[in-house]
Protein backbone atom coordinates (compact mmCIF):
# COMPACT_ATOMS: atom_id res chain seq x y z
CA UNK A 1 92.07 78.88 89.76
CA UNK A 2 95.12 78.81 92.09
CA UNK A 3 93.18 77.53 95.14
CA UNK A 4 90.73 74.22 93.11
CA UNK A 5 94.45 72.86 93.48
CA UNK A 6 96.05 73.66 96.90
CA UNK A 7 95.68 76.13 99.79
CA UNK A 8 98.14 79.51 99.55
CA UNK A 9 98.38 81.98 101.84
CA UNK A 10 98.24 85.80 100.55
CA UNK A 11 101.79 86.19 99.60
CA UNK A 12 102.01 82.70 97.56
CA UNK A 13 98.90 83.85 95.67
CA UNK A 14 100.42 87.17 94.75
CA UNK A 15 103.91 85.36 93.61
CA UNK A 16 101.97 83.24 91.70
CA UNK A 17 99.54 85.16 90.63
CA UNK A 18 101.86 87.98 89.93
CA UNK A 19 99.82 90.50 91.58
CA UNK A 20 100.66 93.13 93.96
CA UNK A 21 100.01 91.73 97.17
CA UNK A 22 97.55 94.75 98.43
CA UNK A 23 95.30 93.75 95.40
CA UNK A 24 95.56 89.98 96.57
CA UNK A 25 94.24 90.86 100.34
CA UNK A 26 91.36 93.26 98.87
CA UNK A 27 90.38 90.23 96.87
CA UNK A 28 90.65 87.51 99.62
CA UNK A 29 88.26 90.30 101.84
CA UNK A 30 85.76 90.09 99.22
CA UNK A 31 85.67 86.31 98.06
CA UNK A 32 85.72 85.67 101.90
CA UNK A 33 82.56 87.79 102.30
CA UNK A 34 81.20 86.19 99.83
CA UNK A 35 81.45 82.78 100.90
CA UNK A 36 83.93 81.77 98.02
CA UNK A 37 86.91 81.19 99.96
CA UNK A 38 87.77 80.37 103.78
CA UNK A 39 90.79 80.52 106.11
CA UNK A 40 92.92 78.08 108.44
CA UNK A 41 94.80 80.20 110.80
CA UNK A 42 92.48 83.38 111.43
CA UNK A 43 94.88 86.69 111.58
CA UNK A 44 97.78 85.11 111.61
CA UNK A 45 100.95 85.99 109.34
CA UNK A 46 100.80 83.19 106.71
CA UNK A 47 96.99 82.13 106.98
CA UNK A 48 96.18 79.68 104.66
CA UNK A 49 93.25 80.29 102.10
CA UNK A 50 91.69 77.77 100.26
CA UNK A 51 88.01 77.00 98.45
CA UNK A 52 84.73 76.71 100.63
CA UNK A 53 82.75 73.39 100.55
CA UNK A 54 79.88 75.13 98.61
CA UNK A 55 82.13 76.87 96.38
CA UNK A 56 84.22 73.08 95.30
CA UNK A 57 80.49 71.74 95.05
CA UNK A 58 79.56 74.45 92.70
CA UNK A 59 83.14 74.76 90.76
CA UNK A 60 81.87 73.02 87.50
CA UNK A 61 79.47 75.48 87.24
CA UNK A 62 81.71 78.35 88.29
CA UNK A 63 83.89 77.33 85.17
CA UNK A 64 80.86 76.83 82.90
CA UNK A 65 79.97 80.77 83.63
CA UNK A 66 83.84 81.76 83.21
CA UNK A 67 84.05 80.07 80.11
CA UNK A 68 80.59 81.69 78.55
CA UNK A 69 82.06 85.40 80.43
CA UNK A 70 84.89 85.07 78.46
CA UNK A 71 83.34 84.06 75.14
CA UNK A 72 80.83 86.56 75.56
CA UNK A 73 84.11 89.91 76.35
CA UNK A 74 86.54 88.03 73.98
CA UNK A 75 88.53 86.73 76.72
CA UNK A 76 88.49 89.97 78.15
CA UNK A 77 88.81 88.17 81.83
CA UNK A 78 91.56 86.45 81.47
């Protein structure tokens, strides 16, 4: 996950992600909603995004579930 290592802002994650950068901002809508990620710079160009606390407290067992998602699909996810 891009943001366990450093913050990005929405066109840094699509680069790297190499996703198209409308799909990167629907995501970042719903992982902010969702209490996964959080923003320095509110609505402004070039807001940084990075992890919440709960969600770096939690990341072990994020990864545990990704791992057992993508055993479970055959790595269907990536």
């Amino acid at each position: 996950m891009a943001l366990k290592q450093r913050p990005y802002n929405a066109h840094q994650l699509s680069e790297t992600l190499n996703l198209n950068y409308k799909t990167v901002r629907h995501h970042i809508k719903v992982l902010e909603e969702n209490d996964v990620i959080t923003s320095a710079g509110k609505k402004k160009y070039g807001e940084m995004y990075f992890l919440t606390d709960k969600m770096e407290e939690d990341f072990n067992t994020f990864q545990d579930i990704w791992k057992e998602l993508k055993t479970q699909h055959g790595n269907k996810y990536g």
